[in-house]
N, C-alpha and C. Protein backbone atom coordinates (compact mmCIF):
# COMPACT_ATOMS: atom_id res chain seq x y z
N UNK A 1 -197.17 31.79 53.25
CA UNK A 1 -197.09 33.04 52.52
C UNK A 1 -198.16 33.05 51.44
N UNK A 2 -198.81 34.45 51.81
CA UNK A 2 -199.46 34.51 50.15
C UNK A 2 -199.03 35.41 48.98
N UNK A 3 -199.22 34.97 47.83
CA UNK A 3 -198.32 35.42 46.87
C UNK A 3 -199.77 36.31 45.73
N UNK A 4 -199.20 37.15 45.25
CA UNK A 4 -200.02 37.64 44.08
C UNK A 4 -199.52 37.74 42.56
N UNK A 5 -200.07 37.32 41.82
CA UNK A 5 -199.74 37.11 40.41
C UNK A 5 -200.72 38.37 39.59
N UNK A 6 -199.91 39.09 38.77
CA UNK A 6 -200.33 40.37 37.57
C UNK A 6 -199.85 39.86 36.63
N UNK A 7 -200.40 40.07 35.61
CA UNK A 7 -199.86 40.03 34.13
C UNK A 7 -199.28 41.90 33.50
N UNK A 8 -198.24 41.40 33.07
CA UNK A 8 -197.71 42.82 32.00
C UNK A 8 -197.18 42.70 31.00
N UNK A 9 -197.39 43.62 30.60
CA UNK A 9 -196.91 44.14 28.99
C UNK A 9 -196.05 44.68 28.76
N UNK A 10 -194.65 44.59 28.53
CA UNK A 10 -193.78 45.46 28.36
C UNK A 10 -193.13 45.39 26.65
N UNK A 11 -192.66 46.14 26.42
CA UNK A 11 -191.77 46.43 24.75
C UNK A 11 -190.27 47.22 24.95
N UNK A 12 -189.65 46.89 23.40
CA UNK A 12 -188.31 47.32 23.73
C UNK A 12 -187.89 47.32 21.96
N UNK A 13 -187.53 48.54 21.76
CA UNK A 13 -186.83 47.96 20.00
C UNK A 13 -185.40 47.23 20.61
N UNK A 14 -185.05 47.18 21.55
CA UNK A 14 -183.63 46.50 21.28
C UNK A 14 -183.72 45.46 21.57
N UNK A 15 -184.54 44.52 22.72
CA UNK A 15 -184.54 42.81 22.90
C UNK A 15 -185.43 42.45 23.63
N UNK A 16 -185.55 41.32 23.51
CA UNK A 16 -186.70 40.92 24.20
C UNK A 16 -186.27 40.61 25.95
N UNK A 17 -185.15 40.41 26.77
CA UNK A 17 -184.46 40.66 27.65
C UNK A 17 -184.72 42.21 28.04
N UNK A 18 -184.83 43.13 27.91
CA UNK A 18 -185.02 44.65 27.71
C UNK A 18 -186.58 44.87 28.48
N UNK A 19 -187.57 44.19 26.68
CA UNK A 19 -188.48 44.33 26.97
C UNK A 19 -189.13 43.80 28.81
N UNK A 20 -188.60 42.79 29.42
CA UNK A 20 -189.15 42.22 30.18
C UNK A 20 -188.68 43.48 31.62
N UNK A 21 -187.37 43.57 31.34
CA UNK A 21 -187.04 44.06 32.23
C UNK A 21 -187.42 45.35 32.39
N UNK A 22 -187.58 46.25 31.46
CA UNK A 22 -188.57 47.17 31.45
C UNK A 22 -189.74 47.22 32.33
N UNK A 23 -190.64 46.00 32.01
CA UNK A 23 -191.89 45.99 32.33
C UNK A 23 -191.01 45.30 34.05
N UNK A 24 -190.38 44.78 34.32
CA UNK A 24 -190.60 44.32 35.85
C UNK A 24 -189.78 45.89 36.94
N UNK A 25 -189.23 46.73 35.87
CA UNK A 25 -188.69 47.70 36.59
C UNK A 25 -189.98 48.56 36.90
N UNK A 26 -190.40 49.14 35.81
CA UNK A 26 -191.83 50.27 35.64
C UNK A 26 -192.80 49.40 37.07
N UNK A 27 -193.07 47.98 37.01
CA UNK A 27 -194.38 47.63 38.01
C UNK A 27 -193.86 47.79 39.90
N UNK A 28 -191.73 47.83 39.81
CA UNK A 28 -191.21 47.62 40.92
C UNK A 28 -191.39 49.05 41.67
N UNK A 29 -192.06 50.52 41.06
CA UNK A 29 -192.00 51.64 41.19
C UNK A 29 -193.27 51.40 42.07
N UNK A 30 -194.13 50.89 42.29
CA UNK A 30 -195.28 50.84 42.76
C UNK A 30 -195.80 49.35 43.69
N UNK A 31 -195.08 48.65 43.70
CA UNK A 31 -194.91 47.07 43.49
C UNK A 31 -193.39 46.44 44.57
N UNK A 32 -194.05 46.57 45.34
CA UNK A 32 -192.79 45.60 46.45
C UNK A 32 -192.48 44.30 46.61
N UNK A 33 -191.15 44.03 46.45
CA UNK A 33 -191.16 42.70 46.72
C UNK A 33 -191.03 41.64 45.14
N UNK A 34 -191.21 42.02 44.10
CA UNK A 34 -191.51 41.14 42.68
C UNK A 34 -190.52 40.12 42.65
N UNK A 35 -190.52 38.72 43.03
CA UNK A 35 -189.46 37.81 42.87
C UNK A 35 -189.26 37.11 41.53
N UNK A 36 -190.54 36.84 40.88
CA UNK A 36 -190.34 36.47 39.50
C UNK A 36 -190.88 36.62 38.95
N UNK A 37 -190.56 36.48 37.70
CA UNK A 37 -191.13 36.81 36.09
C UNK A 37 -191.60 35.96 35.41
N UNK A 38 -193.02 35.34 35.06
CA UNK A 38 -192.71 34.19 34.15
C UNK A 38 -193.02 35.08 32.87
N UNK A 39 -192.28 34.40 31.60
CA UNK A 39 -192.48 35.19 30.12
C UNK A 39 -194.09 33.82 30.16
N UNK A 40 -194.99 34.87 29.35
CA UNK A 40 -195.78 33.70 28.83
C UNK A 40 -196.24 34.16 27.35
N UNK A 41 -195.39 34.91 26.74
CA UNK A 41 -195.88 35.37 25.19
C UNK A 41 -194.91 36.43 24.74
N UNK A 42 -194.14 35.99 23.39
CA UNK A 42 -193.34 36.90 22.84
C UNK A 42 -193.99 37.42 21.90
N UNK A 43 -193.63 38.52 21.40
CA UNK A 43 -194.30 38.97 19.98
C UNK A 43 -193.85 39.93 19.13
N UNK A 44 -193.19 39.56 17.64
CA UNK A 44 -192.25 40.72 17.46
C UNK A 44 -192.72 41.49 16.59
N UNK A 45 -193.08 42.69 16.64
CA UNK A 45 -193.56 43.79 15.32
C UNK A 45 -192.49 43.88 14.27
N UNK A 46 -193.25 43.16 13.35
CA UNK A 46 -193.03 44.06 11.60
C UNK A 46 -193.05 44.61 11.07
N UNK A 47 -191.90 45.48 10.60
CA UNK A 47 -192.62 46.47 9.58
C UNK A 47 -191.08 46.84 8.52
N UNK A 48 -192.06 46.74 7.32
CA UNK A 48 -191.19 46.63 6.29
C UNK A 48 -190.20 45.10 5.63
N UNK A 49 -190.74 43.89 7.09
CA UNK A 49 -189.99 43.00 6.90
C UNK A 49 -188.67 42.60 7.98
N UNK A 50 -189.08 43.75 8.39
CA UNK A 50 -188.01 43.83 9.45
C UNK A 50 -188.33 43.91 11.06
N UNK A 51 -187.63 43.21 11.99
CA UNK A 51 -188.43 42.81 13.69
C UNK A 51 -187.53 44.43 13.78
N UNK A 52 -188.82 45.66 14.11
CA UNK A 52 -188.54 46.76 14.46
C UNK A 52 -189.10 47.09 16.47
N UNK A 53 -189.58 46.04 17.02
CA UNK A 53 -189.90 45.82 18.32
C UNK A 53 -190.63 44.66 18.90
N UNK A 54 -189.75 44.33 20.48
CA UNK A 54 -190.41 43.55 21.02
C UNK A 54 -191.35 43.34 21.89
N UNK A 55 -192.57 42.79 21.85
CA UNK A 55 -193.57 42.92 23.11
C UNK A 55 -193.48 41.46 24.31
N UNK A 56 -193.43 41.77 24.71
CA UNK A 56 -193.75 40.48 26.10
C UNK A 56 -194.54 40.50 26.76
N UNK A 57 -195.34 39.58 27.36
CA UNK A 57 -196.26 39.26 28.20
C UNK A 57 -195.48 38.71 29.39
N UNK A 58 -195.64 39.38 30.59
CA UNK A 58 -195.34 38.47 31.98
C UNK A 58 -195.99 38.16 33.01
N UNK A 59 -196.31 37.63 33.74
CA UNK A 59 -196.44 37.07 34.92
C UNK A 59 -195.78 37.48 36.24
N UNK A 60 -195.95 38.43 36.91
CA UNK A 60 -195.08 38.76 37.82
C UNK A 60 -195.92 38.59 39.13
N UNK A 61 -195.13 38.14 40.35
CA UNK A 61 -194.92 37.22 41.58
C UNK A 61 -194.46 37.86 42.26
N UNK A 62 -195.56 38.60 43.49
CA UNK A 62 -194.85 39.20 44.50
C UNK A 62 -195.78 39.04 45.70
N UNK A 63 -195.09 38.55 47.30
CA UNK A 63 -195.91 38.63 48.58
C UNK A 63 -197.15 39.67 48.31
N UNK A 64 -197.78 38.95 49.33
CA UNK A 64 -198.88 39.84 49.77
C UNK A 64 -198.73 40.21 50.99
N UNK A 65 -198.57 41.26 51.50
CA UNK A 65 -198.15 41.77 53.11
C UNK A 65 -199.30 42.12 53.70
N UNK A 66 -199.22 41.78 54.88
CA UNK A 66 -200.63 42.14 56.18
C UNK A 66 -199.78 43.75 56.56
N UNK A 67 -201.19 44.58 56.43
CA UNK A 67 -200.61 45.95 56.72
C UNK A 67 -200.60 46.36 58.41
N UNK A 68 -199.91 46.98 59.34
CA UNK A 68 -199.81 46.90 60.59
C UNK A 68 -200.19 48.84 60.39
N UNK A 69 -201.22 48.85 61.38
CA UNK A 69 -201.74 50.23 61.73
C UNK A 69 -201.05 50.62 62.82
């Protein structure tokens, strides 16, 4: 099997669980097959002092299919 690896960006004010899943739902709209996620970067916005959102970086893992005409 060959596999293809993307990186994404996803955010979430409510968690960083959210954020990811966000981003692996939005890429599954276009994107067949995504078996995993690796996180490779959290990052939380400040403002005022306060974590008002989360960003994530992922790694997402999905076949590469031979197309049949």
């Amino acid at each position: 099997m060959i596999e293809k690896i993307i990186e994404l960006t996803g955010s979430s004010a409510t968690s960083i669980e959210e954020a990811v899943s966000l981003a692996v739902a939005r890429a599954a709209v276009t994107i067949n097959g995504i078996y995993q996620a690796q996180l490779t970067d959290i990052t939380a916005v400040v403002e005022d002092g306060t974590v008002v959102r989360w960003k994530v970086k992922i790694k997402a893992t999905f076949p590469v299919r031979d197309r049949l005409h």
